[in-house]
PDB file of N, CA and C in Angstrom:
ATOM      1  N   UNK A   1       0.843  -1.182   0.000  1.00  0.00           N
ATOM      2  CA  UNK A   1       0.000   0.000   0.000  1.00  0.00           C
ATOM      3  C   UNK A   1       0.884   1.240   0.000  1.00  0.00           C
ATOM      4  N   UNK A   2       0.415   1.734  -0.757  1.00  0.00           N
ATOM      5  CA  UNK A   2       1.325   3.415  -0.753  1.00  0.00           C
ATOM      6  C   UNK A   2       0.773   4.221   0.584  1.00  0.00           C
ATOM      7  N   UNK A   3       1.761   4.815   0.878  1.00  0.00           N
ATOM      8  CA  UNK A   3       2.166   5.817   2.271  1.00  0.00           C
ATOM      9  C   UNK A   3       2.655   7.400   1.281  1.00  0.00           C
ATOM     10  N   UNK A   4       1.835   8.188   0.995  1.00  0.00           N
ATOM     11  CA  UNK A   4       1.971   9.611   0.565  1.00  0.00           C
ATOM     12  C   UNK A   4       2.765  10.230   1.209  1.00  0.00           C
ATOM     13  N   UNK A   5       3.387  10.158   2.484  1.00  0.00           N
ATOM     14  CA  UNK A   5       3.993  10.884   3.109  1.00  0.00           C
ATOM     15  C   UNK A   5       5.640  10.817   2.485  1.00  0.00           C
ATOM     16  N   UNK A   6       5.929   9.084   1.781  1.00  0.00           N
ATOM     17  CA  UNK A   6       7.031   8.973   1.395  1.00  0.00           C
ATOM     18  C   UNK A   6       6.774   8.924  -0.215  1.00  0.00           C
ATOM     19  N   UNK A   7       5.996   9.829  -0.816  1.00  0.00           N
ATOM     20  CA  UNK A   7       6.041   9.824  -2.330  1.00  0.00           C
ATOM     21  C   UNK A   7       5.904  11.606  -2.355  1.00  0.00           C
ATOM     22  N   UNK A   8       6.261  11.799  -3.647  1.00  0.00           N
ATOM     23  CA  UNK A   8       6.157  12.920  -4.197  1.00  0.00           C
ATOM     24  C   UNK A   8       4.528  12.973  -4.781  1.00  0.00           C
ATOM     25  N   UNK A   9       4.457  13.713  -4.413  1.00  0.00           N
ATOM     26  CA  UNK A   9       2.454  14.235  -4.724  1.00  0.00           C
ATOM     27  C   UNK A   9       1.797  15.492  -5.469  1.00  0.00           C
ATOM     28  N   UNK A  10       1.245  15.542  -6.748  1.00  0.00           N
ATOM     29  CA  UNK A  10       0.935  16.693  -6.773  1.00  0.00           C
ATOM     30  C   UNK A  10      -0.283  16.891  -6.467  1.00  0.00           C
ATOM     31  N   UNK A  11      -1.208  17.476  -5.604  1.00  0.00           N
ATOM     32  CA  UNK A  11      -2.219  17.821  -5.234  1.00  0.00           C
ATOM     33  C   UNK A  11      -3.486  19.137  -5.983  1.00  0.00           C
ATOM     34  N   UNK A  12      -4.348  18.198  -6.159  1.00  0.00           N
ATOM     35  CA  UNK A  12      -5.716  19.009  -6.831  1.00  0.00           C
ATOM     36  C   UNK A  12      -5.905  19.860  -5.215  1.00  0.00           C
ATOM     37  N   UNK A  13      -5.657  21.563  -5.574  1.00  0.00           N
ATOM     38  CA  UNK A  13      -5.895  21.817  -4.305  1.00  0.00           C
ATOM     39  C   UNK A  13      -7.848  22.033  -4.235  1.00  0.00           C
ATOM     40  N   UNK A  14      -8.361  22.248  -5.620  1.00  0.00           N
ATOM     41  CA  UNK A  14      -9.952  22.566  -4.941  1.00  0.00           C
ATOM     42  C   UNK A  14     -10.573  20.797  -4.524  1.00  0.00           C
ATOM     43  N   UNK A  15      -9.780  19.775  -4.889  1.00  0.00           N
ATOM     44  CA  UNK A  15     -10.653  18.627  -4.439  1.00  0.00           C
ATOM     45  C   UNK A  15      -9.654  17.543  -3.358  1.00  0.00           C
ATOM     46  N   UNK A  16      -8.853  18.573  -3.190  1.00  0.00           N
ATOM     47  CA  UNK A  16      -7.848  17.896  -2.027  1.00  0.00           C
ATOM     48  C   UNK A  16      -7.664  16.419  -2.776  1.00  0.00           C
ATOM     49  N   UNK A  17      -7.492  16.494  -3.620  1.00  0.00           N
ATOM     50  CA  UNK A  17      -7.150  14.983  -4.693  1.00  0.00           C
ATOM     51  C   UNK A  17      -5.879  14.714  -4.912  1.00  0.00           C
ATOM     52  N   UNK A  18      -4.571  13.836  -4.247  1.00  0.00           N
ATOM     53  CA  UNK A  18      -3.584  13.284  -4.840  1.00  0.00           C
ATOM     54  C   UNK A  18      -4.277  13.194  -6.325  1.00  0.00           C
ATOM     55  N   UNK A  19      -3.195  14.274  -7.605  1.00  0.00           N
ATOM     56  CA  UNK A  19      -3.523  14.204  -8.624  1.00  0.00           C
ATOM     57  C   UNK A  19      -2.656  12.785  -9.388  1.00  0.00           C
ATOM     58  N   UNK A  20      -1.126  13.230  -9.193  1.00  0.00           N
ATOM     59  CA  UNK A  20       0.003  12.502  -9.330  1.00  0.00           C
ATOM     60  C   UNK A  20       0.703  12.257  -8.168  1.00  0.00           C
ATOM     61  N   UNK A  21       0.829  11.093  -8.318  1.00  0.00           N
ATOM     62  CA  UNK A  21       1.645  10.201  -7.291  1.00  0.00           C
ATOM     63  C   UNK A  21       2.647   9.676  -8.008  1.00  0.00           C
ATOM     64  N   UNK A  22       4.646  10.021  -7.669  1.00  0.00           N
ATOM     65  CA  UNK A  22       5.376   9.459  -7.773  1.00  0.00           C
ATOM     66  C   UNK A  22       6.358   9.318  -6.830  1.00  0.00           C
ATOM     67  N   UNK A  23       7.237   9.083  -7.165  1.00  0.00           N
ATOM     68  CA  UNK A  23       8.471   8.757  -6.478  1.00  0.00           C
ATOM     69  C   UNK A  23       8.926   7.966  -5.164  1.00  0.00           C
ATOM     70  N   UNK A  24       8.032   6.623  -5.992  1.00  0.00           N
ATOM     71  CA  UNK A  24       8.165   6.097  -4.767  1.00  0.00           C
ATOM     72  C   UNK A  24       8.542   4.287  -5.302  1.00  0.00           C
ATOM     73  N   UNK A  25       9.306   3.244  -4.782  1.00  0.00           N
ATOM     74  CA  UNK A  25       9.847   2.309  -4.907  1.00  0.00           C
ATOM     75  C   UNK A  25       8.374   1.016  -4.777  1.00  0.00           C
ATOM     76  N   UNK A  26       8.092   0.050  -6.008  1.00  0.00           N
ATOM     77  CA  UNK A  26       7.087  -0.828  -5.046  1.00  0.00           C
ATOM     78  C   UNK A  26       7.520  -2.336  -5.727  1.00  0.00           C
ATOM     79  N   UNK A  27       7.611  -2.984  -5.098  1.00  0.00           N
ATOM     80  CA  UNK A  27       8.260  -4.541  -5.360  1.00  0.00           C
ATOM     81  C   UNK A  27       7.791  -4.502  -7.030  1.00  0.00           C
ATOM     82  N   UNK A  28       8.184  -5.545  -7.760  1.00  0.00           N
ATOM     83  CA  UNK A  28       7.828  -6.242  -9.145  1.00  0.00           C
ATOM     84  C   UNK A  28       6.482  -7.592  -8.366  1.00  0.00           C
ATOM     85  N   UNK A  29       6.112  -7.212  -9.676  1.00  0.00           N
ATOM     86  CA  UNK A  29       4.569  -8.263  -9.430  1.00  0.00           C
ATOM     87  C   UNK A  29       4.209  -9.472 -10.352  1.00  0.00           C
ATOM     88  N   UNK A  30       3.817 -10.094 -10.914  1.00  0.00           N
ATOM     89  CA  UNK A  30       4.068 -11.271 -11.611  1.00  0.00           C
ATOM     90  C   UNK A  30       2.391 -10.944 -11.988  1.00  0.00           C
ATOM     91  N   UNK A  31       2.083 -11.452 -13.188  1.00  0.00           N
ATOM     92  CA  UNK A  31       0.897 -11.171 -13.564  1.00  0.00           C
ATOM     93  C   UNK A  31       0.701 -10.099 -15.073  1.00  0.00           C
ATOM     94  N   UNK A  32      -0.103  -9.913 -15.630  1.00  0.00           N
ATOM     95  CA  UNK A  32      -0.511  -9.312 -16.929  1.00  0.00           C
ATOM     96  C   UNK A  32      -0.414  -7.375 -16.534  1.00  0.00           C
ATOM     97  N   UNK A  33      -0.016  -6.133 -16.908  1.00  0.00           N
ATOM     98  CA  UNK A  33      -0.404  -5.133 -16.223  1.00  0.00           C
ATOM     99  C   UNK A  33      -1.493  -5.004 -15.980  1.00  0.00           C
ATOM    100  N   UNK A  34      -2.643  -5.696 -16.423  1.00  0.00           N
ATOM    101  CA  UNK A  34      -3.964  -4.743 -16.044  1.00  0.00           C
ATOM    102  C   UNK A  34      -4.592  -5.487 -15.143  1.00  0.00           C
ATOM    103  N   UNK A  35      -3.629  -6.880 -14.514  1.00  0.00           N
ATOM    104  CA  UNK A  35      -3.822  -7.521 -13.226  1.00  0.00           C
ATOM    105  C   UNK A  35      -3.808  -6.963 -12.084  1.00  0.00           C
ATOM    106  N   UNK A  36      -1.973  -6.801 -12.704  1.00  0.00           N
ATOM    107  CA  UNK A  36      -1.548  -5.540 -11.688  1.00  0.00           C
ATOM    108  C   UNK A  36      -1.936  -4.350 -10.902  1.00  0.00           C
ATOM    109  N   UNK A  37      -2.357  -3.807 -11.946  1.00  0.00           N
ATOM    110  CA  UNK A  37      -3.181  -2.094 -11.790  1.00  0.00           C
ATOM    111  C   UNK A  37      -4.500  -2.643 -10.973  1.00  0.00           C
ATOM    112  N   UNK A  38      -5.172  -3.499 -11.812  1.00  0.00           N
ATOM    113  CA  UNK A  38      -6.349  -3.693 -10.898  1.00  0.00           C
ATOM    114  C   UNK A  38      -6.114  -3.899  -9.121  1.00  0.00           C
ATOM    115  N   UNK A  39      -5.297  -4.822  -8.781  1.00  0.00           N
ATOM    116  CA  UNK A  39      -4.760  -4.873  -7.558  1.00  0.00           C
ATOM    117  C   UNK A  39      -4.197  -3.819  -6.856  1.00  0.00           C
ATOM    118  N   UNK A  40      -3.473  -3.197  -7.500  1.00  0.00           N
ATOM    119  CA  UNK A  40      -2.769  -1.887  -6.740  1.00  0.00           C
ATOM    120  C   UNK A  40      -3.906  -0.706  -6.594  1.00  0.00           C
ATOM    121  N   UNK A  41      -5.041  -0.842  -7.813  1.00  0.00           N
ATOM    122  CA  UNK A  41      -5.769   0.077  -7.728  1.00  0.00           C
ATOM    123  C   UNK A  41      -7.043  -0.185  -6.101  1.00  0.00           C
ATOM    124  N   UNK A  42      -6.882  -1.463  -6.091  1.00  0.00           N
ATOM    125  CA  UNK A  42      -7.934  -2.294  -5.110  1.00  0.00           C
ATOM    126  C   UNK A  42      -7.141  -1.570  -4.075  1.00  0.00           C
ATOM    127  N   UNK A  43      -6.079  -2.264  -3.422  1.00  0.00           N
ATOM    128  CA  UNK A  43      -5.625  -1.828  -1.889  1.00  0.00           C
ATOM    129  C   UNK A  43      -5.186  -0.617  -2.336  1.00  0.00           C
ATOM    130  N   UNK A  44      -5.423   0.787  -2.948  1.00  0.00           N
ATOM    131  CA  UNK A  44      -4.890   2.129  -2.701  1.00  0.00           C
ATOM    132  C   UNK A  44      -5.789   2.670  -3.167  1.00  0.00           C
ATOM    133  N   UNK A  45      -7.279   2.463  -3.487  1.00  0.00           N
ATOM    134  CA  UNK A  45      -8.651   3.781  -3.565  1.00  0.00           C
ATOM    135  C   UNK A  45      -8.527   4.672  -2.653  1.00  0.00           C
ATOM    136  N   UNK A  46      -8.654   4.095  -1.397  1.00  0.00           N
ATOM    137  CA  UNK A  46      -8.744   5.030  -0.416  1.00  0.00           C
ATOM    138  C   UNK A  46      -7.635   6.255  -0.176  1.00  0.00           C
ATOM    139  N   UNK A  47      -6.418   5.903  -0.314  1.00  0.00           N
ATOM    140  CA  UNK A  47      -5.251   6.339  -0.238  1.00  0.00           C
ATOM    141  C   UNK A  47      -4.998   7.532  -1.266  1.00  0.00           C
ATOM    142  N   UNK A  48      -5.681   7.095  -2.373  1.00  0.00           N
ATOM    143  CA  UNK A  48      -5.438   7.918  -3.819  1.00  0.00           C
ATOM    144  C   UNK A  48      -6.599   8.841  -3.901  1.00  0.00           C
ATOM    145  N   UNK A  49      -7.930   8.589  -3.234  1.00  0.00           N
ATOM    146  CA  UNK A  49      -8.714   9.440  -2.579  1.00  0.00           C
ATOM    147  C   UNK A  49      -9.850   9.111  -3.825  1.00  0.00           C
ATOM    148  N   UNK A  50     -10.029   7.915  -4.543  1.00  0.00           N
ATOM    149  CA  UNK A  50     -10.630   7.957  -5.540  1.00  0.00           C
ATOM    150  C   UNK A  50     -11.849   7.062  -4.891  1.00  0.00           C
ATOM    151  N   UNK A  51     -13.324   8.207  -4.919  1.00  0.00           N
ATOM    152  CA  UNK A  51     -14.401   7.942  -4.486  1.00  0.00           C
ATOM    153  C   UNK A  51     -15.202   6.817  -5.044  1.00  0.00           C
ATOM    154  N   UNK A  52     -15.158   7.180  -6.703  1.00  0.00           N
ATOM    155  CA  UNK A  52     -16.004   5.709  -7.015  1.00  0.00           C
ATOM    156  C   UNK A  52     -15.534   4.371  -7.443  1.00  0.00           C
ATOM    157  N   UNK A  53     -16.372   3.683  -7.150  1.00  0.00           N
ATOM    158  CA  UNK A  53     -16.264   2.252  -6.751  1.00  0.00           C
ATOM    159  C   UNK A  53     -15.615   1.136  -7.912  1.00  0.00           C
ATOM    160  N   UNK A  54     -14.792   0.646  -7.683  1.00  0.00           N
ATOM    161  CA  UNK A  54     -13.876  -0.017  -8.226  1.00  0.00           C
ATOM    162  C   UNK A  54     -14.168  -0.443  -9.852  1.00  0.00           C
ATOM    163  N   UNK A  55     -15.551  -0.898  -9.544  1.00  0.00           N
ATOM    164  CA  UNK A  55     -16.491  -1.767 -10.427  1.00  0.00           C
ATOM    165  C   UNK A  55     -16.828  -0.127 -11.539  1.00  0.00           C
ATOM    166  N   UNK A  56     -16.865   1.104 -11.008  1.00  0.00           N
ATOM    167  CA  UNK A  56     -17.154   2.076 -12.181  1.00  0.00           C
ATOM    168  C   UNK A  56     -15.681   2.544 -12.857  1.00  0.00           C
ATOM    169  N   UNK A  57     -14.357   1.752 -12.622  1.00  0.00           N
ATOM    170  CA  UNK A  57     -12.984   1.885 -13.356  1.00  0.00           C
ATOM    171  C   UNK A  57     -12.923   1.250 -14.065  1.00  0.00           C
ATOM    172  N   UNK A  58     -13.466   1.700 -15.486  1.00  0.00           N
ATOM    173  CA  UNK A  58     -13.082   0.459 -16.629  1.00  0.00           C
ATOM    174  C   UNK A  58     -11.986   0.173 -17.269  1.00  0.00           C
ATOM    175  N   UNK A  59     -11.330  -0.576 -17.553  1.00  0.00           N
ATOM    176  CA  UNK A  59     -10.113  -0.927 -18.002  1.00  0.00           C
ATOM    177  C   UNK A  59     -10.290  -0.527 -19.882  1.00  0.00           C
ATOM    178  N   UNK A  60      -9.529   0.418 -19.874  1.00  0.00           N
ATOM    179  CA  UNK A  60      -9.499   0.835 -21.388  1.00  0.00           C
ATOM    180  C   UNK A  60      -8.431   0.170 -22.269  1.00  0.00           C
ATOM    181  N   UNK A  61      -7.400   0.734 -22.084  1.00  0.00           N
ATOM    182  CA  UNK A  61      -6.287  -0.245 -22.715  1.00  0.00           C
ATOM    183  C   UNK A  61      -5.387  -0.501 -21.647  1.00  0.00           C
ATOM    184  N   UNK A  62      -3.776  -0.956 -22.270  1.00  0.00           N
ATOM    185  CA  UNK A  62      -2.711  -0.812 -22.174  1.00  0.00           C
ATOM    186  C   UNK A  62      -2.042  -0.570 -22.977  1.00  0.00           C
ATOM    187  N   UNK A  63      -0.940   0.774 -22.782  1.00  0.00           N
ATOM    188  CA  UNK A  63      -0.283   1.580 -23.702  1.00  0.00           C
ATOM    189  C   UNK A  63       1.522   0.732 -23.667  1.00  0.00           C
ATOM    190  N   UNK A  64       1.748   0.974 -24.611  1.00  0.00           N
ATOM    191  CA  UNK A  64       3.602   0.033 -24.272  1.00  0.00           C
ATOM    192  C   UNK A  64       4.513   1.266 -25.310  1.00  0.00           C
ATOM    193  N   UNK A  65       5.332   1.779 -23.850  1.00  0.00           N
ATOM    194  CA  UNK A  65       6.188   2.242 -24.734  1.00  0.00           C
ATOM    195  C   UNK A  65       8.053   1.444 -24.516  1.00  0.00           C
ATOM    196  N   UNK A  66       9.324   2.184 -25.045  1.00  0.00           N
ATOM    197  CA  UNK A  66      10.203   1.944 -25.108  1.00  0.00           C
ATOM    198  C   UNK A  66      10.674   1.314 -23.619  1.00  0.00           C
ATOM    199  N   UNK A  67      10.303   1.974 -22.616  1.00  0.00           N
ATOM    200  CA  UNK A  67      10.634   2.056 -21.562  1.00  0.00           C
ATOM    201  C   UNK A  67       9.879   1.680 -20.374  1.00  0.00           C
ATOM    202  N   UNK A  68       8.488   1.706 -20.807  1.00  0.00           N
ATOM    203  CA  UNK A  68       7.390   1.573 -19.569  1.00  0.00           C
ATOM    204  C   UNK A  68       5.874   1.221 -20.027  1.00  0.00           C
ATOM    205  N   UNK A  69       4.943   0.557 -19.577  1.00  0.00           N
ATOM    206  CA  UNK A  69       3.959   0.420 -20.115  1.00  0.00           C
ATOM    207  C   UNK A  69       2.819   1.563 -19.016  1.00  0.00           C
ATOM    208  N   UNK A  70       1.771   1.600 -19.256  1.00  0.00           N
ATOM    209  CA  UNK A  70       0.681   2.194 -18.627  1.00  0.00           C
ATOM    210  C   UNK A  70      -0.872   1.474 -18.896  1.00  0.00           C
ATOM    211  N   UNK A  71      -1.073   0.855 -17.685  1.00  0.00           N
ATOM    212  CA  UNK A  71      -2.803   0.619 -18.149  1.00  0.00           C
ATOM    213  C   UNK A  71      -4.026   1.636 -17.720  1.00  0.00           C
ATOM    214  N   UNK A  72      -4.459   1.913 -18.478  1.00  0.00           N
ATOM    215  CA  UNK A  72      -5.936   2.725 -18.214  1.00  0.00           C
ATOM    216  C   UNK A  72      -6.842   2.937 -18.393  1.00  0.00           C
ATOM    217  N   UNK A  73      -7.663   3.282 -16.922  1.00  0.00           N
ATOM    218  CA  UNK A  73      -8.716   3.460 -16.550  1.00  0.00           C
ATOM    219  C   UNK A  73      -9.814   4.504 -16.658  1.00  0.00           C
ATOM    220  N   UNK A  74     -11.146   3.791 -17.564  1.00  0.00           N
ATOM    221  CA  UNK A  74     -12.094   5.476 -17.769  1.00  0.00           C
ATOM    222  C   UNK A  74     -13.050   4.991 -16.784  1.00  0.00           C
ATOM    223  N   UNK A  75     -13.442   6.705 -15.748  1.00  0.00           N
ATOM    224  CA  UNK A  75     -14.478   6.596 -15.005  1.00  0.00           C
ATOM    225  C   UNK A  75     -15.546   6.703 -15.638  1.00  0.00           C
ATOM    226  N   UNK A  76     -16.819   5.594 -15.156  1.00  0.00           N
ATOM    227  CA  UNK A  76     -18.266   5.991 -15.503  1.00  0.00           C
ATOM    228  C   UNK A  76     -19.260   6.371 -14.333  1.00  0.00           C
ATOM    229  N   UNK A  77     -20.361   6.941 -14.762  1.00  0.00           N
ATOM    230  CA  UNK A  77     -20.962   7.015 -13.677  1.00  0.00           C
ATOM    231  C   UNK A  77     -22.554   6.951 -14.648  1.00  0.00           C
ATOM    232  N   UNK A  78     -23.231   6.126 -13.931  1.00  0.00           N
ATOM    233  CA  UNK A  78     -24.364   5.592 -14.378  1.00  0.00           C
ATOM    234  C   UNK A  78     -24.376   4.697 -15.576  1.00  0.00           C
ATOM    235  N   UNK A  79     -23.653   4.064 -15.903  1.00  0.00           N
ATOM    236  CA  UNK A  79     -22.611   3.526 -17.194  1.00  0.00           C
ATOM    237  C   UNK A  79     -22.252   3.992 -18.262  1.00  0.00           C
ATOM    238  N   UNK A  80     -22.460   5.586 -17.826  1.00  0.00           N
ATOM    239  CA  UNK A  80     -21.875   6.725 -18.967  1.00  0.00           C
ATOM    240  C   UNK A  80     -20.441   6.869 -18.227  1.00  0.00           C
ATOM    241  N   UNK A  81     -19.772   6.815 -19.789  1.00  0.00           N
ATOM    242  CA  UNK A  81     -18.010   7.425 -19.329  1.00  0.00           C
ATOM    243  C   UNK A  81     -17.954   8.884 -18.685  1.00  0.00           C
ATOM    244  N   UNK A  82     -17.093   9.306 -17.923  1.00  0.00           N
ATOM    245  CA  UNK A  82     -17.110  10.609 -17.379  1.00  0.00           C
ATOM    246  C   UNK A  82     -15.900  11.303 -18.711  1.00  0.00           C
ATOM    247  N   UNK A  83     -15.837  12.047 -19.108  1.00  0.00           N
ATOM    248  CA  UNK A  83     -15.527  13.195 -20.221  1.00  0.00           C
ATOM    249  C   UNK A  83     -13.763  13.633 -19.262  1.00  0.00           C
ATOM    250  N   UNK A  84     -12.828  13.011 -19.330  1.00  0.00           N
ATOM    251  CA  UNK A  84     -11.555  13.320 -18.877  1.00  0.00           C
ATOM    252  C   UNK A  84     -11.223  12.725 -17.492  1.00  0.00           C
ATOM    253  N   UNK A  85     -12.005  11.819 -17.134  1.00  0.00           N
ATOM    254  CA  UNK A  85     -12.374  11.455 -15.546  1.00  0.00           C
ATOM    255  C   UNK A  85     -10.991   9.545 -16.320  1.00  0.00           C
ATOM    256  N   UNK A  86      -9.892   9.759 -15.647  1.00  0.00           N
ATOM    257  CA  UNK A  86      -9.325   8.779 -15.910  1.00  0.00           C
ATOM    258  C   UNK A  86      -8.003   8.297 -14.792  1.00  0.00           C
ATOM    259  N   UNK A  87      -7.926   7.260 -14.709  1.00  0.00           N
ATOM    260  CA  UNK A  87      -6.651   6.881 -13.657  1.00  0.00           C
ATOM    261  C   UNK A  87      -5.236   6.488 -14.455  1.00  0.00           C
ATOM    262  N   UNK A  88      -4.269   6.091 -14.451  1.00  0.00           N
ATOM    263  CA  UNK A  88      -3.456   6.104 -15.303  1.00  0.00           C
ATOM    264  C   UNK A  88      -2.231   5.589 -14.442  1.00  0.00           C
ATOM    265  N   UNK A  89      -2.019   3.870 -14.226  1.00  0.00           N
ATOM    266  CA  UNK A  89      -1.114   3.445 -13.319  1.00  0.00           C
ATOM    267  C   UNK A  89       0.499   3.188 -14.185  1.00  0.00           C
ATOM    268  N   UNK A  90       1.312   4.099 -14.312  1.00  0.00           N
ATOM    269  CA  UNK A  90       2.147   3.221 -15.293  1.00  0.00           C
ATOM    270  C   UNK A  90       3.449   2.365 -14.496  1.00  0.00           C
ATOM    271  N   UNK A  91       3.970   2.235 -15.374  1.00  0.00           N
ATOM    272  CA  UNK A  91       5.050   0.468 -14.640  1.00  0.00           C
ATOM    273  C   UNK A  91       6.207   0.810 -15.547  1.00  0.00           C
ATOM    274  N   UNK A  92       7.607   0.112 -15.180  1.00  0.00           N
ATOM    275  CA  UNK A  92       8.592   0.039 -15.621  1.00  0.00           C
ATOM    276  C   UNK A  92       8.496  -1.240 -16.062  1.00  0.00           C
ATOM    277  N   UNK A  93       9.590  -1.687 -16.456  1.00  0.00           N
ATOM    278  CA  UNK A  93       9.884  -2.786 -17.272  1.00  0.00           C
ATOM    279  C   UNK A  93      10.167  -3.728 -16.343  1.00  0.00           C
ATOM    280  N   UNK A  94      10.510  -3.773 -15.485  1.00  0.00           N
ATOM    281  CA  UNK A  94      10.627  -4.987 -14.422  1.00  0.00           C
ATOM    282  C   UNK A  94       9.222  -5.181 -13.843  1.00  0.00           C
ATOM    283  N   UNK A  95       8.110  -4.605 -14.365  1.00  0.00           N
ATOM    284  CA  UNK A  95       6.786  -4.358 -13.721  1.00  0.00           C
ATOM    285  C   UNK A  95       6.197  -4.237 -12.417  1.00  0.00           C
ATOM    286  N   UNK A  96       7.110  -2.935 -12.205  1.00  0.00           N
ATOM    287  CA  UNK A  96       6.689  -1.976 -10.912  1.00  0.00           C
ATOM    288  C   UNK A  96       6.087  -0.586 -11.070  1.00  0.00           C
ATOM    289  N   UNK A  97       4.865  -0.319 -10.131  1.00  0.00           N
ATOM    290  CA  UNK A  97       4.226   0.350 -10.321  1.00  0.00           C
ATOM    291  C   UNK A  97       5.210   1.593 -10.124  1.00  0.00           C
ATOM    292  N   UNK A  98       5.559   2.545 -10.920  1.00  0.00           N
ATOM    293  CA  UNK A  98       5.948   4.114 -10.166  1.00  0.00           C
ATOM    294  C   UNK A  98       5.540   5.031 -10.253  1.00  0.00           C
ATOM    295  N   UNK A  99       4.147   5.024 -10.787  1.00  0.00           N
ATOM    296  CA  UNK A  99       3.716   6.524 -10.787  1.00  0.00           C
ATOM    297  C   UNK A  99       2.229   6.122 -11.015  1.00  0.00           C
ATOM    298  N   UNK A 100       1.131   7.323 -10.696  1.00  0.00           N
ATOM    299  CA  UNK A 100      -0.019   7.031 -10.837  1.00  0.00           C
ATOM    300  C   UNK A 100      -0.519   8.633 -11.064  1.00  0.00           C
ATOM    301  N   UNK A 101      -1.577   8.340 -12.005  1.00  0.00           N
ATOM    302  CA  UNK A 101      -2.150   9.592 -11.993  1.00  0.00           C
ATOM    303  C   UNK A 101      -3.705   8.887 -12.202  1.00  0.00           C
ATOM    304  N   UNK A 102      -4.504  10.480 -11.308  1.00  0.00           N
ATOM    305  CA  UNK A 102      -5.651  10.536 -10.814  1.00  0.00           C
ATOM    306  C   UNK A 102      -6.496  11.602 -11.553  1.00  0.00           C
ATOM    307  N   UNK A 103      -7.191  11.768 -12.452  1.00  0.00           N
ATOM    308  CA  UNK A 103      -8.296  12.353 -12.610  1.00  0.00           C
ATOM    309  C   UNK A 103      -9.493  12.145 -12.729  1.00  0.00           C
ATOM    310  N   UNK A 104      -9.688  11.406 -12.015  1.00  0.00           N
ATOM    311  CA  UNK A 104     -11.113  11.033 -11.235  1.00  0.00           C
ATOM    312  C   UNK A 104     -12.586  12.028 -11.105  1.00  0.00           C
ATOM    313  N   UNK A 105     -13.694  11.706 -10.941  1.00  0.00           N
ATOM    314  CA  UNK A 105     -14.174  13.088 -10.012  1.00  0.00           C
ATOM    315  C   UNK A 105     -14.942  12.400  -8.992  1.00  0.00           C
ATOM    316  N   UNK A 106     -14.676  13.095  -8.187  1.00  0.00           N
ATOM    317  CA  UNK A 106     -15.527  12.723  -6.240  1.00  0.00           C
ATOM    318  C   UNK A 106     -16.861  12.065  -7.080  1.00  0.00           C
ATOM    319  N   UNK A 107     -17.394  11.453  -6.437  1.00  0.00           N
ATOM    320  CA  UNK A 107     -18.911  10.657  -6.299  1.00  0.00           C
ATOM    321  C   UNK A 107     -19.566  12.391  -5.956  1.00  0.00           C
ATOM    322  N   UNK A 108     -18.977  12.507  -4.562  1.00  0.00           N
ATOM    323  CA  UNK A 108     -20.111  13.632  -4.350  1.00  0.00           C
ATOM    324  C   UNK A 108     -20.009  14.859  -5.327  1.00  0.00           C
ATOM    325  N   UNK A 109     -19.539  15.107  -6.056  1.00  0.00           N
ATOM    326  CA  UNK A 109     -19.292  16.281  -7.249  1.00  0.00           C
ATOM    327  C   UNK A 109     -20.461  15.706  -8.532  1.00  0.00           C
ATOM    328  N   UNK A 110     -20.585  14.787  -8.710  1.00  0.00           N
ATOM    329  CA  UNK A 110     -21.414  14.044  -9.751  1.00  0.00           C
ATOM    330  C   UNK A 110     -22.991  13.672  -8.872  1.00  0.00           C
ATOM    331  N   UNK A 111     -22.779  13.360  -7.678  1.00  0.00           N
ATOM    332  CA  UNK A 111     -24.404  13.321  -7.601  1.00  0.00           C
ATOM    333  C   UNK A 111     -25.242  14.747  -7.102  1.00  0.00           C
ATOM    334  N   UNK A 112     -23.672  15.914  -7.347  1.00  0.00           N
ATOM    335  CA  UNK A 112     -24.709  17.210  -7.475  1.00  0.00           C
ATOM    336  C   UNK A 112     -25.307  17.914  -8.314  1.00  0.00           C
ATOM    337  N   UNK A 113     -25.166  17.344  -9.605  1.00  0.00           N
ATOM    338  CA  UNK A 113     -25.571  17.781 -10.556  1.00  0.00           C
ATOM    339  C   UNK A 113     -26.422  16.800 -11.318  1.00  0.00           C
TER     340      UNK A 113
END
């Protein structure tokens, strides 16, 4: 589980949202990336501050570049996609997670409108 206190963070200051999360070390994992992500995404919602529910993160692709792959995630809400609402776990080549980005939106921001 990630500990924010020992990563570099950039912070959404109007939704108090870890936007980007890096710099931080996490074992290699054995498995497909979008195993991976799914798991890391499971034990660190809370942590990453991402309100809706696991089951509304759909797995879009996986991107592969020279150096690192990235799998990602579009938010829906009511089983409509949210319009820029996306998670974005990417991995090195030994397939460790090091960075994550969050653009999500709160549950409660969407059931006010």
């Amino acid at each position: 589980m990630l500990n924010l206190k020992n990563c570099k963070v950039r912070w959404d200051r109007e939704k108090y949202i870890p936007k980007k999360v890096y710099g931080f070390e996490m074992r290699p994992r054995g498995g497909t990336p979008r195993k991976v992500a799914e798991a890391f995404l499971k034990e660190n919602l809370d942590v990453l501050r991402i309100s809706a529910p696991l089951n509304d993160l759909k797995f879009d692709k996986t991107v592969e570049s020279l150096g690192a792959k990235t799998v990602l995630f579009q938010q829906v809400f009511g089983g409509a996609p949210i319009h820029g609402a996306w998670v974005a776990i990417h991995f090195d080549q030994k397939n460790r997670v090091f960075m994550v980005k969050n653009d999500t939106v709160p549950l409660l921001k969407l059931k006010e409108k």
